[in-house]
Protein backbone atom coordinates (compact mmCIF):
# COMPACT_ATOMS: atom_id res chain seq x y z
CA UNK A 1 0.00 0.00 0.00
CA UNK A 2 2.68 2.34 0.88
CA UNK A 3 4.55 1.83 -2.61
CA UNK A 4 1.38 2.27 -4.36
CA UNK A 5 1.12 5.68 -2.82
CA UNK A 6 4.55 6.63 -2.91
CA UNK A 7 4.43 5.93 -7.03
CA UNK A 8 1.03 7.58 -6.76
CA UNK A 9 2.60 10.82 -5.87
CA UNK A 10 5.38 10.52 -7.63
CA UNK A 11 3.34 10.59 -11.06
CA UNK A 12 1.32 13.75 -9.72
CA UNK A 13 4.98 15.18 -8.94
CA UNK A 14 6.15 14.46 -12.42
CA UNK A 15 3.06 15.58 -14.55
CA UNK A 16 2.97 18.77 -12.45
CA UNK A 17 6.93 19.26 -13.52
CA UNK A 18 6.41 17.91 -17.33
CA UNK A 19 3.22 19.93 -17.74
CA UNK A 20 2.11 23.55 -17.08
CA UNK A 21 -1.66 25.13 -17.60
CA UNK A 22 -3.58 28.09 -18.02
CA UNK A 23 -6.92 28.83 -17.84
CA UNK A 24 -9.20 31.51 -18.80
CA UNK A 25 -12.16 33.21 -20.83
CA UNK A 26 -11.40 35.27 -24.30
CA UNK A 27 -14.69 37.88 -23.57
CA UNK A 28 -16.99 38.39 -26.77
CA UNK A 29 -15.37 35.40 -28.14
CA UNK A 30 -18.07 34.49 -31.50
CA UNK A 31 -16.75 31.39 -32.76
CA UNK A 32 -17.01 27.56 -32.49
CA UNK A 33 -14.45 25.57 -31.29
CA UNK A 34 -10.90 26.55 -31.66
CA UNK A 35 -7.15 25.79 -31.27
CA UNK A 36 -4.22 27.58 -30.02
CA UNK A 37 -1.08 27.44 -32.56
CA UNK A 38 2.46 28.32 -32.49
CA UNK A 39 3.33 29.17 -35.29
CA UNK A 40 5.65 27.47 -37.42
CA UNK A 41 6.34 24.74 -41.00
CA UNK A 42 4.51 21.99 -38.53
CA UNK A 43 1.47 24.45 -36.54
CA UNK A 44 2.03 23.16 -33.33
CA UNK A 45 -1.46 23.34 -31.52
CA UNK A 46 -0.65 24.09 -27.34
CA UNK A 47 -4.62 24.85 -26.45
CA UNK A 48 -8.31 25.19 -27.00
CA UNK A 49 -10.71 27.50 -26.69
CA UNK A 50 -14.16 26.30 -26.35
CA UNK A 51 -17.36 27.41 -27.66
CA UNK A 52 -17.86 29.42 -25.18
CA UNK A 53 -14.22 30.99 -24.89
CA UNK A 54 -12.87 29.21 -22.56
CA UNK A 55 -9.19 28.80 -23.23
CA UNK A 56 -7.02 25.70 -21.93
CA UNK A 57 -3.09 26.51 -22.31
CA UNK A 58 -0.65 23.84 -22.07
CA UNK A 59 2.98 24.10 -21.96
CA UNK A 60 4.38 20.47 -21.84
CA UNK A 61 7.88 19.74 -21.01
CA UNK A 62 8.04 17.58 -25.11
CA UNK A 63 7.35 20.72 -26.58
CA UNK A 64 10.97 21.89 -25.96
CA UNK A 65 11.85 19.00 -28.37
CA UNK A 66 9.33 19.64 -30.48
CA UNK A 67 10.31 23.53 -30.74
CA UNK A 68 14.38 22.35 -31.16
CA UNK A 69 13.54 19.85 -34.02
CA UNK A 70 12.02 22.43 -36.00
CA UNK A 71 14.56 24.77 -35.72
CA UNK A 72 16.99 22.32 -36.87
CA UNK A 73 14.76 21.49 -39.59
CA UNK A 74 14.46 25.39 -40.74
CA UNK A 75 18.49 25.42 -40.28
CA UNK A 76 19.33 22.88 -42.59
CA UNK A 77 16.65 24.74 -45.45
CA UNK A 78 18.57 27.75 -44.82
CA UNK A 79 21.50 29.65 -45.71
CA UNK A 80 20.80 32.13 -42.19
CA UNK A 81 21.59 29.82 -39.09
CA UNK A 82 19.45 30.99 -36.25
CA UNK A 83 20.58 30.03 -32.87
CA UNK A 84 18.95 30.26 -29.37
CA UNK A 85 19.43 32.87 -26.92
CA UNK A 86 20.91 32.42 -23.71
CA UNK A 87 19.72 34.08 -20.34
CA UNK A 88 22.30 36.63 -20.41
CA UNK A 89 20.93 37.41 -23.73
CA UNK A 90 17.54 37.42 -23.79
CA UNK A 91 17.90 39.28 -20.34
CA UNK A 92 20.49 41.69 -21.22
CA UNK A 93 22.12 44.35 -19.21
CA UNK A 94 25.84 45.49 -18.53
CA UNK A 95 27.23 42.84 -15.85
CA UNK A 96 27.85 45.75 -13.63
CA UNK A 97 24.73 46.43 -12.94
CA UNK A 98 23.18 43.12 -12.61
CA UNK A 99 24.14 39.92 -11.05
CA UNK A 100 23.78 36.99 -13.74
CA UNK A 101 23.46 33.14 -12.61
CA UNK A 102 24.04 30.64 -15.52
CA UNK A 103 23.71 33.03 -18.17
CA UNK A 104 25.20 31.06 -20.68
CA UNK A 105 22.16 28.48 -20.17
CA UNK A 106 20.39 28.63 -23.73
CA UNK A 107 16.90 29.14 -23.52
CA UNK A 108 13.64 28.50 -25.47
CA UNK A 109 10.74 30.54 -26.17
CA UNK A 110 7.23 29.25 -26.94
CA UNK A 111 6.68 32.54 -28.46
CA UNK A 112 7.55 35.85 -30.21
CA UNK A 113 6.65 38.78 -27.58
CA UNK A 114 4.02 36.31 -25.79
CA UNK A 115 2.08 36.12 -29.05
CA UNK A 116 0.06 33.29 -29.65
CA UNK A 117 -2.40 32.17 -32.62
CA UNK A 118 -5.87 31.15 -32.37
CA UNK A 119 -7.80 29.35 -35.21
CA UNK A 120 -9.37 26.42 -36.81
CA UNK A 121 -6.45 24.68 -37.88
CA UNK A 122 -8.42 21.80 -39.42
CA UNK A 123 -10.12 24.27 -41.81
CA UNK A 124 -7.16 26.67 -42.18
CA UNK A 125 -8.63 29.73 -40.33
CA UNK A 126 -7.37 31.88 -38.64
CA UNK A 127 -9.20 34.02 -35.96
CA UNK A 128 -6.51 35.96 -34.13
CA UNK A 129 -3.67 36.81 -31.96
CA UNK A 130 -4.08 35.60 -28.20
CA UNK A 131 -1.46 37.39 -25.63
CA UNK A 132 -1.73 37.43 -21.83
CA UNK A 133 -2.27 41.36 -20.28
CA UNK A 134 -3.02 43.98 -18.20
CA UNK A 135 -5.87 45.27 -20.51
CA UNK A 136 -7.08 46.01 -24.03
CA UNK A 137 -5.32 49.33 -23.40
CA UNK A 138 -2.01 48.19 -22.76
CA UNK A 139 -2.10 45.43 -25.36
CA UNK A 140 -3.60 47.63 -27.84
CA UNK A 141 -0.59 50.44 -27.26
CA UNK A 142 2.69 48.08 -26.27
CA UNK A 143 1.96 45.80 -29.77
CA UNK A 144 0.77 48.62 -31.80
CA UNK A 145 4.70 49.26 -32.73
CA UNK A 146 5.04 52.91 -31.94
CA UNK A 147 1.86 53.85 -33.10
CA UNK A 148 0.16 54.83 -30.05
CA UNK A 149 1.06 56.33 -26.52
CA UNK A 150 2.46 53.73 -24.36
CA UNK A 151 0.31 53.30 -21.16
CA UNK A 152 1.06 51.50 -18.46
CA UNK A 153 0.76 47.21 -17.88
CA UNK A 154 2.08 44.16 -18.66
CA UNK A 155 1.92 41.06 -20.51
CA UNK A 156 3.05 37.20 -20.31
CA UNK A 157 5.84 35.87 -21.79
CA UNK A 158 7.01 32.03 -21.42
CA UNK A 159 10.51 30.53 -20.87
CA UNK A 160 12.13 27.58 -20.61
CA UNK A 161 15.05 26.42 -19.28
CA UNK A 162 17.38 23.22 -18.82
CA UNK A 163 18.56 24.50 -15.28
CA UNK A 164 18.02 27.85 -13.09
CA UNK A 165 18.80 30.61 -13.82
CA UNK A 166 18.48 34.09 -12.39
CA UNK A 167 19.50 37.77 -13.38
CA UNK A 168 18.74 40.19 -10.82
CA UNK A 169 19.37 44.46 -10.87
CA UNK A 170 18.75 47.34 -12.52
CA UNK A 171 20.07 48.25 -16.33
CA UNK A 172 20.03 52.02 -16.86
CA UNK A 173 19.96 53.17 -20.65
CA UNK A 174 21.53 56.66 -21.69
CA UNK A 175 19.41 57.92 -24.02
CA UNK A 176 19.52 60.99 -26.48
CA UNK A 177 15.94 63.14 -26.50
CA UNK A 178 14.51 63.63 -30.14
CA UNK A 179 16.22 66.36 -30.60
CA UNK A 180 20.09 65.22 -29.50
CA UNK A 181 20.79 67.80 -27.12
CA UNK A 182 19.50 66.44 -24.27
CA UNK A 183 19.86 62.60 -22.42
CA UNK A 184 18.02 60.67 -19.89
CA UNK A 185 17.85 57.16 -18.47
CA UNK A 186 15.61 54.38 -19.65
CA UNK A 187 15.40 51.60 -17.12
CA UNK A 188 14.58 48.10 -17.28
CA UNK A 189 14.45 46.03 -13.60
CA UNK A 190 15.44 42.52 -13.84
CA UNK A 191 13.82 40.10 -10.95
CA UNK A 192 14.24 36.90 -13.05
CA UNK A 193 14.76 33.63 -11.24
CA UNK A 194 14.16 31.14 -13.67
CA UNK A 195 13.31 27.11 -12.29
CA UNK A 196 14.15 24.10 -14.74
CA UNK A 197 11.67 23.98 -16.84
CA UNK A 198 8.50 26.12 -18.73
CA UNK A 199 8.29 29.90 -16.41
CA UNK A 200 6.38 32.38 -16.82
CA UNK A 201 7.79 36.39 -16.87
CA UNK A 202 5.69 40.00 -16.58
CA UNK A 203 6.94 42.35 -18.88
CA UNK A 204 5.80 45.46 -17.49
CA UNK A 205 5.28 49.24 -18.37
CA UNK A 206 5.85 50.65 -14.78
CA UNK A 207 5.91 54.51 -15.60
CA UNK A 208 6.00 56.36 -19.22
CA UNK A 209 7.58 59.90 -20.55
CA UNK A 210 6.42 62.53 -22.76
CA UNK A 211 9.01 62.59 -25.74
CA UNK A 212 9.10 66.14 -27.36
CA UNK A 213 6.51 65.42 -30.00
CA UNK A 214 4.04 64.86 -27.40
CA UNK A 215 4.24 60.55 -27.88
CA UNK A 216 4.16 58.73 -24.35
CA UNK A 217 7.10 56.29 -24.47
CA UNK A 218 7.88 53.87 -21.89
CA UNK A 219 10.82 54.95 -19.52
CA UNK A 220 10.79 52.01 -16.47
CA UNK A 221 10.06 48.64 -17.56
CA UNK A 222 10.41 45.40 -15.23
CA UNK A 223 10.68 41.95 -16.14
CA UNK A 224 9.78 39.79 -13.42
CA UNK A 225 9.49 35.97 -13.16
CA UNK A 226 5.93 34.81 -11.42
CA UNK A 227 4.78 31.41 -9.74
CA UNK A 228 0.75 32.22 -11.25
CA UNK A 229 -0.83 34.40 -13.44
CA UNK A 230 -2.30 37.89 -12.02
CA UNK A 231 -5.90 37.79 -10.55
CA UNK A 232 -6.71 40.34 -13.39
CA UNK A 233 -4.81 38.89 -16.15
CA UNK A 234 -7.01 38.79 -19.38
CA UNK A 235 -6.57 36.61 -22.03
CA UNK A 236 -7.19 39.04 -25.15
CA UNK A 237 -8.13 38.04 -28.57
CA UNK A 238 -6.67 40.59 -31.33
CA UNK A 239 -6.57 41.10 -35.04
């Protein structure tokens, strides 16, 4: 009885580890049935959504395979070899003013800028762009590539990682005002402490500036590593 329980708990030990979900509702979501794709030559599908909007978001620990045999795939079809980042890199600040762990440790992401897909891959349609934020504000303004005044928020990105990880500090940015004849700092806090395995990470909009054509643009931004996802985190549906 005792080893049936012991391998009992084990296996809910070891799915927990292999296998990491999300749950949520896309609001005015008007369509049947759907799946969540990355991307790529081979969609990979990572999710539903159900009739009702209800999205299911599963990071398992084969994807990382998955993800790695594709790339080596697109390599050998291509002249450009692209090549993972590592944590110092995709986390990158001058080393005197943060405190790297392992940051050659080469990392995957499961996405570009926490961008998924949603669609009916069976039929080959395509209904949108799912990312993890704040609000419609904020995702409307961070993705909209310059194009509107940065307000404050956050979204989810997703890591993984062979080992831990961690890069902790502050990187301050001299920067040259629109006109060159002034500077000022751009920050970006790093509170990253990565665990083996898929991890989430806030990218967040903590305060803004006024550039001199009027634009809000962001000036603090922190990247922080999370256990859970926000109480008010929405999962947003765009175009």
């Amino acid at each position: 009885m005792k080893t049936l329980l012991l391998i009992f708990l084990l296996s809910i030990l070891f799915t927990s580890c292999a296998q990491k979900s999300y749950t949520g509702t896309i609001n005015n979501w008007s369509h049947n049935k759907a799946d969540i794709i990355l991307p790529s030559e081979e969609p990979i599908v990572i999710g539903t959504v159900s009739d009702q909007g209800e999205v299911v978001l599963s990071l398992q620990e084969d994807l990382v395979q998955t993800l790695r045999r594709l790339q080596a795939q697109e390599n050998k079809n291509s002249n450009i070899t692209i090549k993972n980042s590592t944590v110092r890199d995709a986390f990158y600040c001058d080393d005197t003013m943060v405190a790297v762990k392992n940051g050659e440790i080469v990392l995957e992401k499961a996405t570009s800028r926490g961008t998924f897909y949603v669609g009916d891959l069976e039929n080959k349609e395509l209904y949108g762009q799912l990312r993890l934020s704040s609000s419609t504000a904020f995702n409307e303004s961070y993705f909209s590539l310059g194009k509107k005044d940065f307000v404050q928020g956050y979204y989810i990105d997703y890591f993984y990682v062979p080992a831990p990880a961690s890069v902790k500090g502050e990187c301050r940015t001299e920067t040259f005002t629109l006109d060159l004849k002034d500077t000022f700092y751009s920050t970006v806090i790093y509170d990253i402490e990565l665990e083996a395995g898929w991890n989430l990470v806030k990218i967040e909009v903590v305060d803004t500036y006024t550039d001199q054509e009027g634009n809000a643009r962001p000036l603090v931004t922190k990247m922080e590593s999370i256990k859970e996802l926000p109480e008010e985190t929405q999962f947003l549906l765009s175009n």
